[in-house]
N, C-alpha and C. Protein backbone atom coordinates (compact mmCIF):
# COMPACT_ATOMS: atom_id res chain seq x y z
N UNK A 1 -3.80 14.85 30.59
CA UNK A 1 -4.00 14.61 29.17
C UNK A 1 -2.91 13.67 28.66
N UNK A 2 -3.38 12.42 27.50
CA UNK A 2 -2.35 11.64 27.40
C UNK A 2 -2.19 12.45 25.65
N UNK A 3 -1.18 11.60 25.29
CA UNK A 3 -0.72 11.85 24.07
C UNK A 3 -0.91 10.81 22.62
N UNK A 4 -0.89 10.63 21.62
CA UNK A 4 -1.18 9.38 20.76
C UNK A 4 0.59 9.73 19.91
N UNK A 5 1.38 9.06 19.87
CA UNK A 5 2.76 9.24 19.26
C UNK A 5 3.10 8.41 18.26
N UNK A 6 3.31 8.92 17.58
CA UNK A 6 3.36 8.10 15.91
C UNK A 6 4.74 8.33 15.26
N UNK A 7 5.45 7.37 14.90
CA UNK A 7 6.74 7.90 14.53
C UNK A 7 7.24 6.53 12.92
N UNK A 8 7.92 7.38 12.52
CA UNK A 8 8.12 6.99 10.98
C UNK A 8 9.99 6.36 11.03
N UNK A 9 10.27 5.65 10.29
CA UNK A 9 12.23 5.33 10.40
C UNK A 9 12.92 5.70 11.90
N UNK A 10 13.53 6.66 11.54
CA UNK A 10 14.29 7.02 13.13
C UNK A 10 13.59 7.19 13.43
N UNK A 11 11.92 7.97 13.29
CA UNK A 11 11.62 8.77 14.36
C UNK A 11 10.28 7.21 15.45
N UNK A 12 10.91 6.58 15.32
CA UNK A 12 10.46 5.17 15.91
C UNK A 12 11.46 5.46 17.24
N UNK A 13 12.56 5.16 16.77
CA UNK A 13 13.47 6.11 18.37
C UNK A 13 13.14 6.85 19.12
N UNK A 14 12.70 7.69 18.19
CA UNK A 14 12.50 9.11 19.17
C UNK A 14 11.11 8.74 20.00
N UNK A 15 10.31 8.39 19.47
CA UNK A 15 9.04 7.82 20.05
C UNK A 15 9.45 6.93 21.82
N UNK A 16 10.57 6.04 21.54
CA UNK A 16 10.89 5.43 22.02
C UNK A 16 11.09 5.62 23.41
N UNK A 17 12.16 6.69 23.25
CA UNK A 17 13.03 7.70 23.88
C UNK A 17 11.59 8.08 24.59
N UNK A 18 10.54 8.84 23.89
CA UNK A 18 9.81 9.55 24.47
C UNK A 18 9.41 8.81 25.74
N UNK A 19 8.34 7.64 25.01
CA UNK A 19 7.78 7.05 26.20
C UNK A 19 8.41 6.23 27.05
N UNK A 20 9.58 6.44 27.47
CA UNK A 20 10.65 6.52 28.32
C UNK A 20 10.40 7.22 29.89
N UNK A 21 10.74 8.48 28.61
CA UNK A 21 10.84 9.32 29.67
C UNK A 21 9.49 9.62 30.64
N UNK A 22 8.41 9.91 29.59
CA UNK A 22 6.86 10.39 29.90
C UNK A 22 5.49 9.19 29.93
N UNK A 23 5.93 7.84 30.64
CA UNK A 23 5.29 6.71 30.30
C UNK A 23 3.45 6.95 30.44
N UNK A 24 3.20 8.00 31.82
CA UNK A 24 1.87 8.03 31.95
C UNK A 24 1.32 9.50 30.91
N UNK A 25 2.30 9.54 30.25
CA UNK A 25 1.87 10.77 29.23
C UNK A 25 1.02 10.37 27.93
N UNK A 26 1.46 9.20 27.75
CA UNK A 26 1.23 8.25 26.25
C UNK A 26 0.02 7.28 26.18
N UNK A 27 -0.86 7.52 25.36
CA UNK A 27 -2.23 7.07 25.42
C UNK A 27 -1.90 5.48 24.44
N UNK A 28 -1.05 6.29 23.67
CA UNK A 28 -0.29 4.89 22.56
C UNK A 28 0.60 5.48 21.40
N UNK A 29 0.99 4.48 21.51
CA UNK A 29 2.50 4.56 20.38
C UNK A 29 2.70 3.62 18.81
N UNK A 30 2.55 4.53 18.01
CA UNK A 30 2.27 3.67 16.87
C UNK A 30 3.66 3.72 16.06
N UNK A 31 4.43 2.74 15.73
CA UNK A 31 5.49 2.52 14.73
C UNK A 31 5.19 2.08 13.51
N UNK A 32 5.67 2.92 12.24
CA UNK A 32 5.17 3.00 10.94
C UNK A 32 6.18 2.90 10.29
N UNK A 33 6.91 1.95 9.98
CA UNK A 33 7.77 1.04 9.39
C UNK A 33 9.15 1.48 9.86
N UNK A 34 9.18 1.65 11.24
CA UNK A 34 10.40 2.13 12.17
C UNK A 34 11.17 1.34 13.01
N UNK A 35 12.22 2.14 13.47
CA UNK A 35 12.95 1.43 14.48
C UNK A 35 12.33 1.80 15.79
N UNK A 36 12.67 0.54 16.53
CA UNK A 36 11.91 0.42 18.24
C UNK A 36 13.08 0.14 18.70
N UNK A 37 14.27 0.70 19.28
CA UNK A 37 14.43 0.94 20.88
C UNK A 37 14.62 0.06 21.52
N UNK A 38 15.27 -0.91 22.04
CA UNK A 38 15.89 -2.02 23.04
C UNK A 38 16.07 -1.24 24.42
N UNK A 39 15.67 -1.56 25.19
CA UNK A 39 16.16 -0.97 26.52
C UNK A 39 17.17 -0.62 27.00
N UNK A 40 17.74 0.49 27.00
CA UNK A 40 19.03 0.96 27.51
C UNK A 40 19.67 1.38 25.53
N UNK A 41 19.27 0.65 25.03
CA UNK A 41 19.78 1.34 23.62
C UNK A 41 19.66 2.55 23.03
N UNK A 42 20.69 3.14 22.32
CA UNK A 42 20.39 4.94 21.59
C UNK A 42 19.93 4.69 20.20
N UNK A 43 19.79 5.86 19.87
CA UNK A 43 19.50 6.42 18.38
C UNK A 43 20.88 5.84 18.13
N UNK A 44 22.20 6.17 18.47
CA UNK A 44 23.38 6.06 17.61
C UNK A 44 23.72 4.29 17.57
N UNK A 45 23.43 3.72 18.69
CA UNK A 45 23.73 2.17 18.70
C UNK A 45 23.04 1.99 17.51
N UNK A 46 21.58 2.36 17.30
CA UNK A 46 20.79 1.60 15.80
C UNK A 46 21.36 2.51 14.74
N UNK A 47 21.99 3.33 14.85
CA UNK A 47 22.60 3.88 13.25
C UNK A 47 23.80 3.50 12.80
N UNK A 48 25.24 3.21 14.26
CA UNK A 48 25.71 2.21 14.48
C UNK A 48 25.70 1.16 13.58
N UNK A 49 24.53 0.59 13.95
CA UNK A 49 24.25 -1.23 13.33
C UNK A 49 23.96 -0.94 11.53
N UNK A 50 23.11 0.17 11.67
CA UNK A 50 22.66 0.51 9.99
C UNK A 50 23.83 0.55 9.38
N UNK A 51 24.98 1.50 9.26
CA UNK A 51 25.45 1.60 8.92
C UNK A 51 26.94 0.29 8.41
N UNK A 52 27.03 -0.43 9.82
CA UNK A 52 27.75 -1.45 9.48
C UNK A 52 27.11 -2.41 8.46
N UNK A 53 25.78 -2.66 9.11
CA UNK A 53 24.96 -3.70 7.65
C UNK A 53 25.21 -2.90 6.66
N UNK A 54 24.93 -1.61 6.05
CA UNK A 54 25.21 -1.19 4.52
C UNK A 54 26.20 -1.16 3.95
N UNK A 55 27.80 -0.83 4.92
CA UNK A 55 28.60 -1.30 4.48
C UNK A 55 28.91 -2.63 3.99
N UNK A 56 28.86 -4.04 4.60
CA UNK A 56 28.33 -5.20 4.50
C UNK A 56 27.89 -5.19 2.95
N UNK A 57 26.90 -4.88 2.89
CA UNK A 57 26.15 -5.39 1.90
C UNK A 57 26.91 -4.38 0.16
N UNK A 58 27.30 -3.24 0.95
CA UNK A 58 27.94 -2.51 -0.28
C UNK A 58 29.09 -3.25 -1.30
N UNK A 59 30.22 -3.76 0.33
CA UNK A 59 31.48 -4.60 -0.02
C UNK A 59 30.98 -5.87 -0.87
N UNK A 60 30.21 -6.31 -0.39
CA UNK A 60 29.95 -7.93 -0.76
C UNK A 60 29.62 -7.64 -1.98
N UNK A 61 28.06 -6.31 -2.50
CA UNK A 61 27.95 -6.10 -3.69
C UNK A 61 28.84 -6.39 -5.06
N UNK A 62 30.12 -5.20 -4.51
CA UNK A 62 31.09 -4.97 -5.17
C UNK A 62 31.92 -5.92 -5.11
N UNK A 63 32.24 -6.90 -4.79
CA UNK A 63 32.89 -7.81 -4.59
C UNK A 63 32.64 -8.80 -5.54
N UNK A 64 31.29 -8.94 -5.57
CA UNK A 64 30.26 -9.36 -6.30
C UNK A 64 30.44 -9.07 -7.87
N UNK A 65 30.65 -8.02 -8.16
CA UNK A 65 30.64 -7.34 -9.43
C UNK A 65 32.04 -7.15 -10.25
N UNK A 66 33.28 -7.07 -9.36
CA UNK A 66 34.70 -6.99 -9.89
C UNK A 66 34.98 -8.54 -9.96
N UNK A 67 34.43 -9.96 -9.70
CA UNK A 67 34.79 -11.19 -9.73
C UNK A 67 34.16 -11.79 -11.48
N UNK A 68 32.95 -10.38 -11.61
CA UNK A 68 32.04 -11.07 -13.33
C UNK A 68 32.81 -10.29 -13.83
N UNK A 69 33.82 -9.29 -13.84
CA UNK A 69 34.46 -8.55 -14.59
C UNK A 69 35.82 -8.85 -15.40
């Protein structure tokens, strides 16, 4: 029996991860406005990256906002 795997934000990872591990398990894999998984990459490398871009964009914000002040 195969499986149909559907995964949402992180859970695009986890999907990922899955059909990894269980490739002839998976009938198909649907990503719904998620993260996909680079080969050899984790959940934490892409939260990792999230997190540095939001910082990024927080600083610059504010940076942004104490220069009209």
């Amino acid at each position: 029996m195969q499986v149909i795997l559907v995964g949402h934000d992180f859970g695009g990872a986890c999907i990922s991860y899955v059909m990894e591990l269980f490739p002839s398990k998976i009938s198909k894999a649907i990503f719904i406005a998620a993260a996909m998984l680079s080969s050899g990459q984790s959940s934490l490398d892409m939260f990792s990256q999230q997190v540095v871009l939001h910082s990024i964009i927080f600083w610059t914000q504010k940076s942004g906002k104490e220069k009209r002040e």
